[in-house]
Protein backbone atom coordinates (compact mmCIF):
# COMPACT_ATOMS: atom_id res chain seq x y z
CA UNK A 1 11.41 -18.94 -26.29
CA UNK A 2 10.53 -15.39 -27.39
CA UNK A 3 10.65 -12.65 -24.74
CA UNK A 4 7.01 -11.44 -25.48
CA UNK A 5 5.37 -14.87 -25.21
CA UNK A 6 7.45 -15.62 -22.22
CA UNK A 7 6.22 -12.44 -20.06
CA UNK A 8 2.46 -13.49 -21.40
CA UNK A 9 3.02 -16.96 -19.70
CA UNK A 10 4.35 -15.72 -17.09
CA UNK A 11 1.60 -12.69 -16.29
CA UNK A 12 -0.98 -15.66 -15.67
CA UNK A 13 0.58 -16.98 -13.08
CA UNK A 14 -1.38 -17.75 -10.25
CA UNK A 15 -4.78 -16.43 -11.62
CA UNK A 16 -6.73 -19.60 -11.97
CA UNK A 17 -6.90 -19.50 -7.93
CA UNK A 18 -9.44 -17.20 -6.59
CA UNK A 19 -8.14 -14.48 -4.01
CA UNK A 20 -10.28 -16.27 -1.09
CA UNK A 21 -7.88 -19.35 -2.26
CA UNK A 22 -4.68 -17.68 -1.72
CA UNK A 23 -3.88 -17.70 2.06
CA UNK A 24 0.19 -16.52 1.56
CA UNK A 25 -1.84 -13.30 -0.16
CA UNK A 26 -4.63 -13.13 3.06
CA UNK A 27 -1.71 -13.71 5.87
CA UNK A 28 1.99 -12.54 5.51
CA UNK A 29 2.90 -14.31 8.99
CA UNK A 30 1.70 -17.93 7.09
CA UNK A 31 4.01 -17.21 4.70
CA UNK A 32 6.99 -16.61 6.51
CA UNK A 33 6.38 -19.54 8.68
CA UNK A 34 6.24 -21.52 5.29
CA UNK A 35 9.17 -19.91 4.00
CA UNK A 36 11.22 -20.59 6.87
CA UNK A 37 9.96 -24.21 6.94
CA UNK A 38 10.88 -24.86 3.38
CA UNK A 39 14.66 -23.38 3.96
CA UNK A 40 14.77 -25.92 7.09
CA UNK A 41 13.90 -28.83 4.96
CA UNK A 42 16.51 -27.56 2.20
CA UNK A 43 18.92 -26.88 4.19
CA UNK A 44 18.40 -30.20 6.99
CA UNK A 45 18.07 -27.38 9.08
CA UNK A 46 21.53 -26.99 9.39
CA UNK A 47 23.30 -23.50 9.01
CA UNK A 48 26.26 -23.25 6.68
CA UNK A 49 29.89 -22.30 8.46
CA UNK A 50 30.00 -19.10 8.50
CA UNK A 51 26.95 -18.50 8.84
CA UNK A 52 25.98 -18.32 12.54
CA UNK A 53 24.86 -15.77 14.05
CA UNK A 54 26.55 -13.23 15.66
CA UNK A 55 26.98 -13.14 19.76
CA UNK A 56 27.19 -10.49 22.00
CA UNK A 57 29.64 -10.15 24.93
């Protein structure tokens, strides 16, 4: 696909919703609770090895 048609696509995105409509735009908090929700279903809300966190002594 052309460059140039591709960025006019991709400009558009998400204006067919009305701001009022948009809550991840109205609350940041809703959307890191949704973000870390989706990575827990991805994921089977398991951590990868190597990937815990760190512990103090």
């Amino acid at each position: 696909m052309d460059p140039a048609r591709q960025r006019e696509i991709a400009s558009k995105g998400g204006s067919s919703v009305p701001p009022e409509k948009r809550p991840f735009s109205q609350d940041h908090r809703l959307a890191a609770a949704a973000g870390r929700k989706g990575g827990e279903h991805s994921h089977g809300g398991r951590r990868r090895p190597g990937t815990e966190p760190a512990t103090t002594a």
